[in-house]
PDB file of N, CA and C in Angstrom:
ATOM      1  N   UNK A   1       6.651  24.391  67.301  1.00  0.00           N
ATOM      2  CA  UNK A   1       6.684  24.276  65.854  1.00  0.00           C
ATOM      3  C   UNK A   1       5.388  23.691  65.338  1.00  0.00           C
ATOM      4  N   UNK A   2       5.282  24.261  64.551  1.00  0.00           N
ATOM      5  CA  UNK A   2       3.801  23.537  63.561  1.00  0.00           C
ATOM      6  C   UNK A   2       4.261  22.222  62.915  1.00  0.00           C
ATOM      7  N   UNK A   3       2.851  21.301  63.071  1.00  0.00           N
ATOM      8  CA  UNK A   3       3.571  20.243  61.756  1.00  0.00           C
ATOM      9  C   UNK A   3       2.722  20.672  60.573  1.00  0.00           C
ATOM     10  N   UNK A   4       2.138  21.591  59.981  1.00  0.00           N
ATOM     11  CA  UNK A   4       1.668  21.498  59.008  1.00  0.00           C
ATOM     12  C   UNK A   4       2.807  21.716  57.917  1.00  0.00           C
ATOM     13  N   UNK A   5       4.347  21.397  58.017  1.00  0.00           N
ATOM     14  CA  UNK A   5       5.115  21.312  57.045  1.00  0.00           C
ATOM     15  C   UNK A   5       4.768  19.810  56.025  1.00  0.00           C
ATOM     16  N   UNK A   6       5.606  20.071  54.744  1.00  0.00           N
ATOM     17  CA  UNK A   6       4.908  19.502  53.680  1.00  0.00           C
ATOM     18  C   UNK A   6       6.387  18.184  53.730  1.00  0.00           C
ATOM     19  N   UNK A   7       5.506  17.458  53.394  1.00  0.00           N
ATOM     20  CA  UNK A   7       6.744  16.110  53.307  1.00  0.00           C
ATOM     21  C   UNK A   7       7.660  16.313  52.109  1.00  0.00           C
ATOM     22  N   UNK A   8       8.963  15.910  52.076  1.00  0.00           N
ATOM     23  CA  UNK A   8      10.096  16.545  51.259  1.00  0.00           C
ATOM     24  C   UNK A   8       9.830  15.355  50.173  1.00  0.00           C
ATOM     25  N   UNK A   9       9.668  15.800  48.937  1.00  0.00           N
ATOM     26  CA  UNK A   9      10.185  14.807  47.996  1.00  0.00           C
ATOM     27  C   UNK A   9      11.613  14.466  47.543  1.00  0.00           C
ATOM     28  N   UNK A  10      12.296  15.366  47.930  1.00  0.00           N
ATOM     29  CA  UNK A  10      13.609  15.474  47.437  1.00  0.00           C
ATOM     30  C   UNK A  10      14.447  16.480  48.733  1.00  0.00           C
ATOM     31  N   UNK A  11      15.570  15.799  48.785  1.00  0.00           N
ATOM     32  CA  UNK A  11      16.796  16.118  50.303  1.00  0.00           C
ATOM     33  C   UNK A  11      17.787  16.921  49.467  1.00  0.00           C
ATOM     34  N   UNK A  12      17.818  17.933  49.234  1.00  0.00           N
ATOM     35  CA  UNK A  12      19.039  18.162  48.709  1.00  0.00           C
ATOM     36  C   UNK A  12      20.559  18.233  49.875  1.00  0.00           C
ATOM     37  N   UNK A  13      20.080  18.510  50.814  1.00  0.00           N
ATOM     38  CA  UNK A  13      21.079  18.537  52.182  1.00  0.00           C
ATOM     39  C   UNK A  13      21.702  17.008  52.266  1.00  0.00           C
ATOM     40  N   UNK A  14      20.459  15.697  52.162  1.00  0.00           N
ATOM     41  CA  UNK A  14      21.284  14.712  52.410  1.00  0.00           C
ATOM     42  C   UNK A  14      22.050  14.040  50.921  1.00  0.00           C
ATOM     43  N   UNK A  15      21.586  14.820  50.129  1.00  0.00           N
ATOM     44  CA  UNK A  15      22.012  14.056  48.964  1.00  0.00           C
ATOM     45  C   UNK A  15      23.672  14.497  48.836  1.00  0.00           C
ATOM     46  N   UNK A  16      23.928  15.815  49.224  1.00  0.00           N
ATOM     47  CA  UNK A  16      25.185  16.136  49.265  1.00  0.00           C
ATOM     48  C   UNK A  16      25.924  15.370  50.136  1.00  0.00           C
ATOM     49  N   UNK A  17      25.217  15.812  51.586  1.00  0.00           N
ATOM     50  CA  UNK A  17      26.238  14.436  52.734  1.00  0.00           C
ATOM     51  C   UNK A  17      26.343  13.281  52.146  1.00  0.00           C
ATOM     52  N   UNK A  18      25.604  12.669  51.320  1.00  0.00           N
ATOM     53  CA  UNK A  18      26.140  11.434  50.986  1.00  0.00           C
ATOM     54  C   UNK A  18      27.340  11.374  49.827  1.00  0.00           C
ATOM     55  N   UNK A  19      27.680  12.524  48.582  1.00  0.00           N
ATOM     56  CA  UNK A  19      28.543  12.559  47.649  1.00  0.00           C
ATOM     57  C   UNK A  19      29.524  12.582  48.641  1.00  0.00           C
ATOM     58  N   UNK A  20      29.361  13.989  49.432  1.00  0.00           N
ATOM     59  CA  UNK A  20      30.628  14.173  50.488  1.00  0.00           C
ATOM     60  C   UNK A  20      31.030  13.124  50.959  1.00  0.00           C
ATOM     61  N   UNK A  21      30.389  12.114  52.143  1.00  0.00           N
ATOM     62  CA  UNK A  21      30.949  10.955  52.306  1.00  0.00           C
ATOM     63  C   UNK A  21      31.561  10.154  51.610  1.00  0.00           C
ATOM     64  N   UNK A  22      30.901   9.862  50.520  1.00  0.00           N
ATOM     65  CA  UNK A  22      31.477   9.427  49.210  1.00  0.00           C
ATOM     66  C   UNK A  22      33.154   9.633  48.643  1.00  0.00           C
ATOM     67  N   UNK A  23      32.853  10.904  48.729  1.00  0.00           N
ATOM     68  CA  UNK A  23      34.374  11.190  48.005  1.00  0.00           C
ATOM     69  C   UNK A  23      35.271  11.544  49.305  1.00  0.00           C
ATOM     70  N   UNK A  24      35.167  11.603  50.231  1.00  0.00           N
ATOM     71  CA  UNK A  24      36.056  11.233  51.670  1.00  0.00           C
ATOM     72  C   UNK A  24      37.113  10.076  51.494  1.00  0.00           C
ATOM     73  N   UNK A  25      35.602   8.746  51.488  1.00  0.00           N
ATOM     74  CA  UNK A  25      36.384   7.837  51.833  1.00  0.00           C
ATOM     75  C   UNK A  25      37.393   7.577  50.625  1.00  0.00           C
ATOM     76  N   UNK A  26      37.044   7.856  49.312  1.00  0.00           N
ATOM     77  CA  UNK A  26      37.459   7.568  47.712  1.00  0.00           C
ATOM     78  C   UNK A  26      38.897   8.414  48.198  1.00  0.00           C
ATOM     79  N   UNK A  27      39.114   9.521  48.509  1.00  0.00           N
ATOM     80  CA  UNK A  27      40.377  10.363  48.346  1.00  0.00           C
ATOM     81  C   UNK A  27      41.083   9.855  50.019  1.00  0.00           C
ATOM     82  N   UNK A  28      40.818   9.405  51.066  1.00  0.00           N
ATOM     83  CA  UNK A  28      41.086   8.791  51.761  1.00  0.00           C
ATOM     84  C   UNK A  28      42.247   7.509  51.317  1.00  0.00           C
ATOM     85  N   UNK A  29      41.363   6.497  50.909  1.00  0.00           N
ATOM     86  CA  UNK A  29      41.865   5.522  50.423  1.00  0.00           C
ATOM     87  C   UNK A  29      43.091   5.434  49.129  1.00  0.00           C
ATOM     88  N   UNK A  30      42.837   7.006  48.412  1.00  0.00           N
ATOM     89  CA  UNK A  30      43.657   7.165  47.143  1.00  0.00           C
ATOM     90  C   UNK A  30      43.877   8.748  46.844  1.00  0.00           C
ATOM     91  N   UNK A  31      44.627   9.264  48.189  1.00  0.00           N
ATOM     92  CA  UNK A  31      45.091  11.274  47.751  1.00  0.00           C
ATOM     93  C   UNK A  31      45.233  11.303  46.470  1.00  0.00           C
ATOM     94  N   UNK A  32      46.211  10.400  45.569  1.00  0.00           N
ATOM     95  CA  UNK A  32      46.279  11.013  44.402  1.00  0.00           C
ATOM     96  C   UNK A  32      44.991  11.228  43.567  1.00  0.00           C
ATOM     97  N   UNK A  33      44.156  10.261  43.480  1.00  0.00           N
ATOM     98  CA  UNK A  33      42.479  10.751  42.945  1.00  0.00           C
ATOM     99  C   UNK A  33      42.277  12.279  42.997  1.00  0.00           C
ATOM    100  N   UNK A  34      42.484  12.125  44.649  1.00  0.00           N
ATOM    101  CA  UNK A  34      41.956  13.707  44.503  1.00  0.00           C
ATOM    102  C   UNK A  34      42.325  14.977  43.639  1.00  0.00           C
ATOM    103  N   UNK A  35      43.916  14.895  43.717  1.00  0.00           N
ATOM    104  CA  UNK A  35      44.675  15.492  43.237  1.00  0.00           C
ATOM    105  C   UNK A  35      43.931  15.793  41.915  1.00  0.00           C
ATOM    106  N   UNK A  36      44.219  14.211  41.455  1.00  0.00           N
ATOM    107  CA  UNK A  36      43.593  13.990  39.486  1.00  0.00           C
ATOM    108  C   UNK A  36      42.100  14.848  39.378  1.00  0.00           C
ATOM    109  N   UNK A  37      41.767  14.618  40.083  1.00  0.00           N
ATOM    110  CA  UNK A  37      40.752  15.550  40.035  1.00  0.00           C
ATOM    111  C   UNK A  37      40.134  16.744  40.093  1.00  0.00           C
ATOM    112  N   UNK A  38      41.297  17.085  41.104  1.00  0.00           N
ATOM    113  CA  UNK A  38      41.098  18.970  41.161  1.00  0.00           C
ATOM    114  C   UNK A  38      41.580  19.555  40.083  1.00  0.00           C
ATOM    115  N   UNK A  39      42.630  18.774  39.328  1.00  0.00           N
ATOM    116  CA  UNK A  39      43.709  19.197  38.357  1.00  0.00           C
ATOM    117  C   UNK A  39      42.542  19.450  36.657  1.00  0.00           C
ATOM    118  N   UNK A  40      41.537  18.112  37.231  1.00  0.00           N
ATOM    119  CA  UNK A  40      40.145  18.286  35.923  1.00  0.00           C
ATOM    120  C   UNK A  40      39.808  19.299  36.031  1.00  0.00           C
ATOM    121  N   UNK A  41      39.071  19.299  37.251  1.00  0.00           N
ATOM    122  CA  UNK A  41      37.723  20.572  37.489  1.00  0.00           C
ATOM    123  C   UNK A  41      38.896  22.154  36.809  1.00  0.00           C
ATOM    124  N   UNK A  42      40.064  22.176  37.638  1.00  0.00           N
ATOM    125  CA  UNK A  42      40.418  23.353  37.115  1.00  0.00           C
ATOM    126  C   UNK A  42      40.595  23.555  36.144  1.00  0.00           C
ATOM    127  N   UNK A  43      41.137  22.695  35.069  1.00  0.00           N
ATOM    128  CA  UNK A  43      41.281  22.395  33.489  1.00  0.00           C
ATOM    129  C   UNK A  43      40.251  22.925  32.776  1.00  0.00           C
ATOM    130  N   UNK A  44      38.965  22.232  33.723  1.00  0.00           N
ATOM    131  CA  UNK A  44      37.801  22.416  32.563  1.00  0.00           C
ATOM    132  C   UNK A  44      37.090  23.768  32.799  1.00  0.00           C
ATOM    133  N   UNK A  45      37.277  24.378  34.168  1.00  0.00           N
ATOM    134  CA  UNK A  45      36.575  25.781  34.431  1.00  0.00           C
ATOM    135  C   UNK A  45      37.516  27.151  34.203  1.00  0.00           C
ATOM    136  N   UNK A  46      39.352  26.063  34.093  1.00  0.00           N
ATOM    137  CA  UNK A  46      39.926  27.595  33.482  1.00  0.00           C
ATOM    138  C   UNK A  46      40.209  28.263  35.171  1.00  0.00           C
ATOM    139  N   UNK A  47      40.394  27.445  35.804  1.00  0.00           N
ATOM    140  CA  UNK A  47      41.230  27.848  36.960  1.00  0.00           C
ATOM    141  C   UNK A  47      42.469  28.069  37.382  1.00  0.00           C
ATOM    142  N   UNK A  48      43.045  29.068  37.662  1.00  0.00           N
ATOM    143  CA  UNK A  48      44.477  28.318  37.569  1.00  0.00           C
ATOM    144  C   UNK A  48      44.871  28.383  39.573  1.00  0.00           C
ATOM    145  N   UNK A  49      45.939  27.597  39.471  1.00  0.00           N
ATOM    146  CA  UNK A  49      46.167  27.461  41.098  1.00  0.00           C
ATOM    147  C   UNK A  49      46.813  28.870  41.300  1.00  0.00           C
ATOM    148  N   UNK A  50      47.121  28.852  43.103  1.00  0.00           N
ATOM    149  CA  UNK A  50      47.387  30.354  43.486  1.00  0.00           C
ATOM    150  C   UNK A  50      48.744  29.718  43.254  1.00  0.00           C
ATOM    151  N   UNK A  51      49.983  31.026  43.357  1.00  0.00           N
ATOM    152  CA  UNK A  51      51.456  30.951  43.078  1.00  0.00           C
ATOM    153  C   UNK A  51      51.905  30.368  45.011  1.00  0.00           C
ATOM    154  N   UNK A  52      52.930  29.722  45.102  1.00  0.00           N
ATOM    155  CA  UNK A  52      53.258  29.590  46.546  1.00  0.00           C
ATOM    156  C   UNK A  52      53.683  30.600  47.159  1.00  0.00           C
ATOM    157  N   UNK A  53      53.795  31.097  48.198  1.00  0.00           N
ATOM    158  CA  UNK A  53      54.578  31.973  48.378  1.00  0.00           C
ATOM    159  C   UNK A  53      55.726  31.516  49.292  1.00  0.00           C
ATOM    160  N   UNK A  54      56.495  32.075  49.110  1.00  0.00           N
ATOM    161  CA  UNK A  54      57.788  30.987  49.812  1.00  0.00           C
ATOM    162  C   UNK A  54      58.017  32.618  51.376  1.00  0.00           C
ATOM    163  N   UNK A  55      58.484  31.498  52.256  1.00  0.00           N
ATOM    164  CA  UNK A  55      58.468  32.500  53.828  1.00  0.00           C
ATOM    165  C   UNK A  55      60.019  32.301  53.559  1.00  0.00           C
TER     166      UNK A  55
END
């Protein structure tokens, strides 16, 4: 490998591993968060959940 690569000003790879970690331990410590939260994002983008299907 060459080193003439250019030094990173900005990680976008670690900046995510760190939200990710982030919200691990947060929905870890408190499932319902998560819940509250997926229930936003879909609210606000107009998602709706899939139907269950019952076996």
């Amino acid at each position: 490998m060459s080193n003439n690569k250019k030094e990173k000003n900005f990680d976008a790879v670690k900046m995510m591993r760190e939200i990710r970690d982030t919200l691990s331990k947060q929905y870890i410590e408190n499932p319902e968060l998560e819940e509250k939260d997926l229930e936003l994002i879909r609210k606000k983008y107009g998602i709706r959940e899939k139907e269950k299907t019952k076996y």
